[in-house]
Protein backbone atom coordinates (compact mmCIF):
# COMPACT_ATOMS: atom_id res chain seq x y z
CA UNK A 1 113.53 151.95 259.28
CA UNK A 2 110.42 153.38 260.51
CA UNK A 3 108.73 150.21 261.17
CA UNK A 4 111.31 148.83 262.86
CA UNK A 5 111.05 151.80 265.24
CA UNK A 6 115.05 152.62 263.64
CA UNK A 7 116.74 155.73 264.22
CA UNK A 8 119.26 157.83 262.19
CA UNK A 9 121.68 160.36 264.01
CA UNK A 10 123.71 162.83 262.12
CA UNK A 11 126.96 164.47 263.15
CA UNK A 12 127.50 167.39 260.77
CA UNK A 13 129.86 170.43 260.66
CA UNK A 14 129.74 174.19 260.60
CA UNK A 15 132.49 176.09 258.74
CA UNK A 16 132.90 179.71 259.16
CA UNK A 17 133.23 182.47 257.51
CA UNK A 18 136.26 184.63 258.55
CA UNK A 19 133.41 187.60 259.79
CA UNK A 20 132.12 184.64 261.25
CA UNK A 21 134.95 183.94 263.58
CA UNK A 22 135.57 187.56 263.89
CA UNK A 23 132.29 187.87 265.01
CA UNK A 24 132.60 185.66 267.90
CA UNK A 25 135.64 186.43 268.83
CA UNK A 26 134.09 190.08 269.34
CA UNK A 27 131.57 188.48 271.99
CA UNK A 28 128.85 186.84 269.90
CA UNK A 29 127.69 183.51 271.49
CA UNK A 30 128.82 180.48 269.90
CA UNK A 31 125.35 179.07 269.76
CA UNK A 32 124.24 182.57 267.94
CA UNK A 33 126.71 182.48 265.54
CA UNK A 34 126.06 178.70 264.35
CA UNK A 35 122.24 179.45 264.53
CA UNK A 36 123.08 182.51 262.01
CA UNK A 37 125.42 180.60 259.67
CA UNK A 38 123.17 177.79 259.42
CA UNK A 39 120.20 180.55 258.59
CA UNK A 40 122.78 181.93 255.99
CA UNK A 41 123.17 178.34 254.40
CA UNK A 42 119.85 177.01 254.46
CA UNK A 43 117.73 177.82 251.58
CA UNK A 44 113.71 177.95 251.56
CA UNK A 45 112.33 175.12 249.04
CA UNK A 46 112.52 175.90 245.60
CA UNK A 47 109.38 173.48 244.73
CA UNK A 48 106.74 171.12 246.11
CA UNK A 49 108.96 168.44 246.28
CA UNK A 50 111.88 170.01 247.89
CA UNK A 51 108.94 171.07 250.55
CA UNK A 52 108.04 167.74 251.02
CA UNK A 53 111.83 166.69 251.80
CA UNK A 54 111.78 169.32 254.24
CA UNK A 55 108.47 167.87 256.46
CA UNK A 56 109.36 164.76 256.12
CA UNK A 57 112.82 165.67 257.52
CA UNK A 58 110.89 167.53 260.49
CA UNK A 59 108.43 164.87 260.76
CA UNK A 60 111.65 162.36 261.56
CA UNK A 61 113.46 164.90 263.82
CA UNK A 62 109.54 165.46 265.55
CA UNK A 63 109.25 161.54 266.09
CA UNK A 64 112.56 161.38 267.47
CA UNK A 65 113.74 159.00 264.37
CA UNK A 66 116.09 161.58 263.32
CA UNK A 67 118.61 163.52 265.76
CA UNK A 68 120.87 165.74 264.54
CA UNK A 69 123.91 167.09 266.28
CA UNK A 70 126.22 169.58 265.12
CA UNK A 71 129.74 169.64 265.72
CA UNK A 72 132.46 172.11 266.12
CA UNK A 73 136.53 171.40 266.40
CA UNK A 74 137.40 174.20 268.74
CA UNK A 75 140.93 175.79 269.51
CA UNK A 76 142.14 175.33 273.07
CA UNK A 77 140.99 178.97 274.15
CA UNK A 78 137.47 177.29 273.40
CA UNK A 79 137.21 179.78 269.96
CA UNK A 80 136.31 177.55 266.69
CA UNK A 81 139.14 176.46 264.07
CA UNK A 82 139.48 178.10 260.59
CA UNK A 83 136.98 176.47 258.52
CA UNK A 84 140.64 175.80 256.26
CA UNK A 85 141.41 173.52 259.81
CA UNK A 86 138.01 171.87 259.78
CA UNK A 87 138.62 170.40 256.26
CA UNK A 88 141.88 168.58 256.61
CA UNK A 89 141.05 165.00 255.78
CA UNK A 90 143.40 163.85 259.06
CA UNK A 91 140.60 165.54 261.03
CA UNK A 92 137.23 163.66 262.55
CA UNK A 93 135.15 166.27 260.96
CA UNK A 94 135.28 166.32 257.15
CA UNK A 95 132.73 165.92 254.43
CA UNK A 96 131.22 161.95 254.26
CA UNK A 97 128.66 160.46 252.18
CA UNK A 98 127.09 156.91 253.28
CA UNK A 99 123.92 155.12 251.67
CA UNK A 100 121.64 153.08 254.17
CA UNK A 101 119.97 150.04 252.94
CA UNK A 102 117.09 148.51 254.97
CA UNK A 103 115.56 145.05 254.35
C-alpha cells in the first residue's frame, strides 16, 4: 500500500453514554463530547508492541495514508441518537470488519 502511494480511510462510530447525551444536551459541544468519549475509550499501550501499533498508526495518519473520519447519526433537532439507535443493523453505521490484501 505504501509503495504504491495507497491510502486507507476509515468511517467509524461514537456511541454514547446516556451522561453522555445528557451532557450535550445540557450545552456541551458536540465536538467536546466525542473528543471526551473517545479519551474515555482509548487506552494507553499496555506493551512495546501495542506502542509500536500506535506510531505506526500516527505515522500513516501524519503521511496522509490514513484518514480517519468519525461519524455520528444525529436526530433531526441536530442532538445524537441513543447509542441503542446507532446499533440497529438496518442503519449505515454499525460495527464492520474487512481484511485488505495488497499484491
Amino acid at each position: 500500500m505504501l509503495h504504491n502511494q495507497g491510502q486507507m480511510r476509515l468511517v467509524m462510530g461514537c456511541q454514547f453514554s446516556p451522561q453522555d447525551l445528557q451532557a450535550i444536551q445540557q450545552g456541551y459541544e458536540l465536538r467536546e463530547a466525542v473528543a471526551q468519549r473517545l479519551d474515555a475509550d482509548l487506552q494507553a499501550p499496555k506493551n512495546f508492541a501495542q506502542l509500536k501499533h500506535f506510531e505506526i498508526l500516527s505515522w500513516l495518519i501524519q503521511n496522509q495514508y490514513l484518514d480517519i473520519r468519525i461519524a455520528i447519526p444525529l436526530k433531526s433537532d441536530g442532538l445524537p441518537e441513543e447509542s441503542d439507535r446507532q446499533l440497529d443493523p438496518h442503519r449505515i453505521f454499525h460495527e464492520k470488519v474487512g481484511i485488505i490484501t495488497d499484491k
